[in-house]
Protein backbone atom coordinates (compact mmCIF):
# COMPACT_ATOMS: atom_id res chain seq x y z
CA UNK A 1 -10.55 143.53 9.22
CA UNK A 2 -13.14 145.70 7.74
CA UNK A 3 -11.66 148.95 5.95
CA UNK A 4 -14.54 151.88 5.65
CA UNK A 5 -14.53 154.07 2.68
CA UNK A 6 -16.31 156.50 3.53
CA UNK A 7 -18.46 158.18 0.40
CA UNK A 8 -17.61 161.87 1.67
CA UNK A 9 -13.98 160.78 1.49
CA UNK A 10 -13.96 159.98 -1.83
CA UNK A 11 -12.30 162.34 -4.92
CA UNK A 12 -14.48 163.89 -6.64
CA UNK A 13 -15.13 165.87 -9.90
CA UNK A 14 -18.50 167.78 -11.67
CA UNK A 15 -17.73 168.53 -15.32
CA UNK A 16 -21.85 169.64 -15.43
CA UNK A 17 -23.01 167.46 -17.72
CA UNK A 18 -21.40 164.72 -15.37
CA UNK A 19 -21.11 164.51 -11.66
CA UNK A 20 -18.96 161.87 -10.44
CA UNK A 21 -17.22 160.46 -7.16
CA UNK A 22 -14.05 158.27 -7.08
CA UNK A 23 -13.83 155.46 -4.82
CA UNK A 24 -9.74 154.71 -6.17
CA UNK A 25 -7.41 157.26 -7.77
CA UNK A 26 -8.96 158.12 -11.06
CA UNK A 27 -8.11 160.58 -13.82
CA UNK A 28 -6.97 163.96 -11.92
CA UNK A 29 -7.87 162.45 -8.55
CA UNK A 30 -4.76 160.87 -6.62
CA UNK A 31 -4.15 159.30 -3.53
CA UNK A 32 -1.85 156.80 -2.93
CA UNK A 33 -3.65 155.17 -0.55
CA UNK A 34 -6.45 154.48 -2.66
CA UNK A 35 -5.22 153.03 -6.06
CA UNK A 36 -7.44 150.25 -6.09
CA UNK A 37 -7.88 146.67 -4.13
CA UNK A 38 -6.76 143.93 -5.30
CA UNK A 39 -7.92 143.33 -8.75
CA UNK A 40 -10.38 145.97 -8.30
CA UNK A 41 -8.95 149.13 -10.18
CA UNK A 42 -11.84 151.70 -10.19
CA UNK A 43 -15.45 151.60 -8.70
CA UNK A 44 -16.92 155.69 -9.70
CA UNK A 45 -20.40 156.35 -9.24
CA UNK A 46 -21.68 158.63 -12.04
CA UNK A 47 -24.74 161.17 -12.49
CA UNK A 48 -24.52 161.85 -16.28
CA UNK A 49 -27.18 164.66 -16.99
CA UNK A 50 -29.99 164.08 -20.28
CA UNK A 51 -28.90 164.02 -23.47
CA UNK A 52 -25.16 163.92 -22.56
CA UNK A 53 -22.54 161.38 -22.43
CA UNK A 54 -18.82 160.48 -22.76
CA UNK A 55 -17.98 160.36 -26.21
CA UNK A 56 -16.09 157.55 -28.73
CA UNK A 57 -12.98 157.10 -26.58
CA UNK A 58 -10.65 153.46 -26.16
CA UNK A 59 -9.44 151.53 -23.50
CA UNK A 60 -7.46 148.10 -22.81
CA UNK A 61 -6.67 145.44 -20.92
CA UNK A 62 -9.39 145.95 -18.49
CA UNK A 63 -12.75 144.24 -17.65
CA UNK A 64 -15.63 146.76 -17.33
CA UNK A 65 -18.95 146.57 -15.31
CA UNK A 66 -21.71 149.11 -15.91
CA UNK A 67 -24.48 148.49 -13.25
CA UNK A 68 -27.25 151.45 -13.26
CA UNK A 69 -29.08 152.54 -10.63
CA UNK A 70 -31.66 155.11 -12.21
CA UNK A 71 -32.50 155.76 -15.58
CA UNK A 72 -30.76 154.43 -18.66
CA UNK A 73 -27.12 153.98 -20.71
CA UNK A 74 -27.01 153.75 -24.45
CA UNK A 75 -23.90 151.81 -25.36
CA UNK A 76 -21.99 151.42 -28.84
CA UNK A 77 -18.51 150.20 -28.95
CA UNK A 78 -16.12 148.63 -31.88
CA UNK A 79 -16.57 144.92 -30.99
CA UNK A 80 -20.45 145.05 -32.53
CA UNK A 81 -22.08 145.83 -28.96
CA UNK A 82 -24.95 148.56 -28.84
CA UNK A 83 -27.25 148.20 -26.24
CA UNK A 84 -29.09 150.48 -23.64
CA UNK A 85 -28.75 149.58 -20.42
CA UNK A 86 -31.41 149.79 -17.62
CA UNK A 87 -31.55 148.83 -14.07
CA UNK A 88 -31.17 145.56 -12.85
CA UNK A 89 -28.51 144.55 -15.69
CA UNK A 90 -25.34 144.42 -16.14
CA UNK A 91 -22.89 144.82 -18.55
CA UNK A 92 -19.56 143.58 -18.81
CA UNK A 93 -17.56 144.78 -21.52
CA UNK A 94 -13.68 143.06 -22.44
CA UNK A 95 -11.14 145.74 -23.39
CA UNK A 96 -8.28 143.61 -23.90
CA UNK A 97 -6.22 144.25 -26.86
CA UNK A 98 -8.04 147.32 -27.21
CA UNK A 99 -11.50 148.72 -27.91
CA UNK A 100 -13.37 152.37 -28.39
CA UNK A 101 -17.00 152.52 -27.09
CA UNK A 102 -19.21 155.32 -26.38
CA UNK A 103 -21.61 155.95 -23.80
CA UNK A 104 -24.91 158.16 -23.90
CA UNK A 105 -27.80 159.24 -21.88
CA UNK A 106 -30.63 159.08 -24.65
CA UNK A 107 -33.16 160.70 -22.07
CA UNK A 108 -34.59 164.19 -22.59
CA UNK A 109 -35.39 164.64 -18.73
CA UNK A 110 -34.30 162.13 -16.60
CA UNK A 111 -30.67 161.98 -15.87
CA UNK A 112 -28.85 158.21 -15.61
CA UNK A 113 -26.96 157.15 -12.05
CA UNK A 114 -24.84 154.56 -12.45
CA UNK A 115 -21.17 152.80 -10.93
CA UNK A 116 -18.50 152.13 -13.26
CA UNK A 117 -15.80 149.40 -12.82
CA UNK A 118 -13.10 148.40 -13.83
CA UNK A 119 -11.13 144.93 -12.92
CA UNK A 120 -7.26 144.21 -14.31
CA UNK A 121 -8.02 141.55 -16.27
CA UNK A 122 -6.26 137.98 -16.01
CA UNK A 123 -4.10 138.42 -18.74
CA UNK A 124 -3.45 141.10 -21.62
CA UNK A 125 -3.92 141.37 -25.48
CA UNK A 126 -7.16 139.62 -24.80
CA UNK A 127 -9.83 139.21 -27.32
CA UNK A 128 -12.48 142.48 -27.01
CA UNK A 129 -16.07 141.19 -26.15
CA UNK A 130 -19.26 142.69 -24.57
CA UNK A 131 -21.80 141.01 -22.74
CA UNK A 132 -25.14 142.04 -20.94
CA UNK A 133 -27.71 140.30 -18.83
CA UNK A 134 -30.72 141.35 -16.97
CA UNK A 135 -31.33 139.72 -13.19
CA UNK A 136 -35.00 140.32 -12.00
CA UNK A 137 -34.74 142.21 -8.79
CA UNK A 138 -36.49 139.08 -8.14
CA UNK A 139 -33.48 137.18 -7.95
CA UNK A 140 -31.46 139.54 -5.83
CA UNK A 141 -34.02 140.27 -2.64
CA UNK A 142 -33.18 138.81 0.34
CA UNK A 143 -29.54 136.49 -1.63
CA UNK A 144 -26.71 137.08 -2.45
CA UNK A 145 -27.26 136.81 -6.34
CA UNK A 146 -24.05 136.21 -8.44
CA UNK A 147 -24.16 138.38 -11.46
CA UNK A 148 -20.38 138.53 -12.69
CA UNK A 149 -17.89 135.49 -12.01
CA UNK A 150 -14.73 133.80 -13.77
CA UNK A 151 -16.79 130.94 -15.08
CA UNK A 152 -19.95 132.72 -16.34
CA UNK A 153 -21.53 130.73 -13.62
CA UNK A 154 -25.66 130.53 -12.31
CA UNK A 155 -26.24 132.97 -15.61
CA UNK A 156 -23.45 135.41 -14.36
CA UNK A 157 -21.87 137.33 -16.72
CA UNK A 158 -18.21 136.20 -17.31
CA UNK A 159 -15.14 138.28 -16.90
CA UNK A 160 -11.45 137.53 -17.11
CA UNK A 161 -10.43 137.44 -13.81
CA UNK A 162 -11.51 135.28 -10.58
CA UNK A 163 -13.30 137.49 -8.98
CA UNK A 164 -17.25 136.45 -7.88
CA UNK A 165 -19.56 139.66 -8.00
CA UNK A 166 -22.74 139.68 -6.06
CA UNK A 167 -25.73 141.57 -6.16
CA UNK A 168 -28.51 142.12 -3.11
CA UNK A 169 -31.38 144.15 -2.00
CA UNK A 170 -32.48 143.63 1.42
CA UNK A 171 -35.23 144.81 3.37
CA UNK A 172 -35.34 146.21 7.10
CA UNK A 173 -33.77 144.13 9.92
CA UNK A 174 -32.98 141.16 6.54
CA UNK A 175 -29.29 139.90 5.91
CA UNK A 176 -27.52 137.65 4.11
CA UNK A 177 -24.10 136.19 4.69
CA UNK A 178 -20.65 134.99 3.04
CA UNK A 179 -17.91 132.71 3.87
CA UNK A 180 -14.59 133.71 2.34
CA UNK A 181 -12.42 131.02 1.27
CA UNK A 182 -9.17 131.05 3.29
CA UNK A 183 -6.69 133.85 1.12
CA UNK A 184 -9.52 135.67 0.00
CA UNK A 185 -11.22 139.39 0.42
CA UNK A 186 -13.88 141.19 -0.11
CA UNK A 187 -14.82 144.73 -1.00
CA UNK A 188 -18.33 145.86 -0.59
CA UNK A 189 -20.17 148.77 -1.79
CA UNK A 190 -23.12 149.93 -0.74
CA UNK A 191 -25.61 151.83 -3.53
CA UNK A 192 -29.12 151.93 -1.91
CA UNK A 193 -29.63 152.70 1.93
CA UNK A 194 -27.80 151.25 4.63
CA UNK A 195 -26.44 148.15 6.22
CA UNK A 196 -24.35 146.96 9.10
CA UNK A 197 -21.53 144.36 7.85
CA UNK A 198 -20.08 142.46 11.29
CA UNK A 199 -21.25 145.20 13.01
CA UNK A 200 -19.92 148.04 11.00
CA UNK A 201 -22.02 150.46 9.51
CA UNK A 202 -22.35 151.55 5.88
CA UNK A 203 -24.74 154.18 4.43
CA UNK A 204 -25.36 154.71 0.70
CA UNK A 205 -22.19 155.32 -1.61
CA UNK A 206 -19.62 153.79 1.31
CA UNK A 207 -17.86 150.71 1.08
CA UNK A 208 -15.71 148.58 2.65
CA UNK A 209 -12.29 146.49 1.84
CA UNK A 210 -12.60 143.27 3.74
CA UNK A 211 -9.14 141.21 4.70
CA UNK A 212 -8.62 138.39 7.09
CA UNK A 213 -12.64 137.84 7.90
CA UNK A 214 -14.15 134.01 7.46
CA UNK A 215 -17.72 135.00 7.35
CA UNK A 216 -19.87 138.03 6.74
CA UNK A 217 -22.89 139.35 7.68
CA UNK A 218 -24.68 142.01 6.09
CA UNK A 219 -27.59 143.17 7.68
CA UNK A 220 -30.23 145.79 6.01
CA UNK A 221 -29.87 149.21 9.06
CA UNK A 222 -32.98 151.60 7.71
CA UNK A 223 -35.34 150.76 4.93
CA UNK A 224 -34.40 148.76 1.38
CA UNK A 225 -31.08 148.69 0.76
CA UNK A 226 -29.02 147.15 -1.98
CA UNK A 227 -25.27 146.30 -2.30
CA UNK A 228 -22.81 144.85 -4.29
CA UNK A 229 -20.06 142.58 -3.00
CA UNK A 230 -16.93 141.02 -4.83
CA UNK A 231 -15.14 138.14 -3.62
CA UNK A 232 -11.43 138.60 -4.86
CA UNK A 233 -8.24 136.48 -4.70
């Protein structure tokens, strides 16, 4: 079964300085039927305007991925990471027993896009790390490159939970596939263009909770498009 989220359908919030769209219930945004999937808590995809940012605030017992689409993220937080973050990295950051970071837009004109998310984490109290690595877009066109994983595996960056994250940009009429071990799902998101997944379509900003499938296949529907797809217990 293949669950469409549709990006319209999402909640949805512009503060001005940032303009952001809620795939699960976040902050004042609620729906029940959307509090996360599986170990997936939050997936938002944020505009944050130049020279603005979200200020020194904490969280815990949470793994969070930064991937940015446009632009760039500086990043400063209390276990000793400070990094800016472009495109084609990610970032995973370990709140566990508890951490205060900062993010910033350090642009004077261009403003950043980027998705934010979060995954409940293993286990609690853990110990707060940060981690970033860049994969060459290289890596990701025409595969199904794994960027995030349980293991830290293939040069991944490793989070607390066993959850495989995926990165791919696929031109016109090009696909990939992915075989789901038997009691597993899937949640897909698209960020760039559009793509047909068994059939289904997806345009920019959807995505997809997938239950109860063997095998994928994600074919690129108009133009380059590039998704992200986790693999969750």
């Amino acid at each position: 079964m293949i669950k469409v989220r549709k990006a319209e359908e999402r909640g949805h919030a512009n503060y001005g300085w940032l303009d952001t769209s809620y795939t699960f219930s976040f902050n004042t945004y609620y729906d029940p039927e959307y509090m996360g999937f599986r170990s997936l808590r939050v997936i938002n995809e944020d505009y944050v305007e130049p020279g603005q940012g979200f200020g020194t605030h904490g969280h815990k017992d949470m793994e969070i991925i930064t991937y940015v689409m446009e632009g760039a993220l500086a990043h400063k937080d209390s276990s000793g990471g400070s990094e800016v973050l472009k495109p084609h990295e990610v970032q995973r950051m370990t709140a566990g027993s508890g951490i205060r970071h900062s993010e910033f837009n350090p642009s004077d004109e261009e403003r950043v896009h980027l998705y934010q998310i979060w995954i409940l984490p293993e286990a609690n109290d853990l110990e707060p790390g940060y981690e970033q690595t860049y994969f060459a877009p290289e890596e990701k066109k025409g595969r199904l490159r794994l960027v995030a994983s349980k293991g830290g595996d293939d040069g991944s960056v490793k989070i607390n939970q066993d959850v495989s994250l995926y990165a791919s940009i696929l031109g016109e009429g090009e696909s990939v596939t992915h075989a789901f071990s038997e009691g597993r799902h899937g949640w897909i998101q698209v960020v760039k263009g559009s793509v047909e997944v068994n059939g289904t379509t997806l345009d920019a900003s959807d995505g997809a909770a997938i239950s109860g499938e063997d095998r994928i296949e994600i074919v690129s529907a108009a133009g380059e498009s590039e998704i992200l797809l986790f693999d969750l217990n």
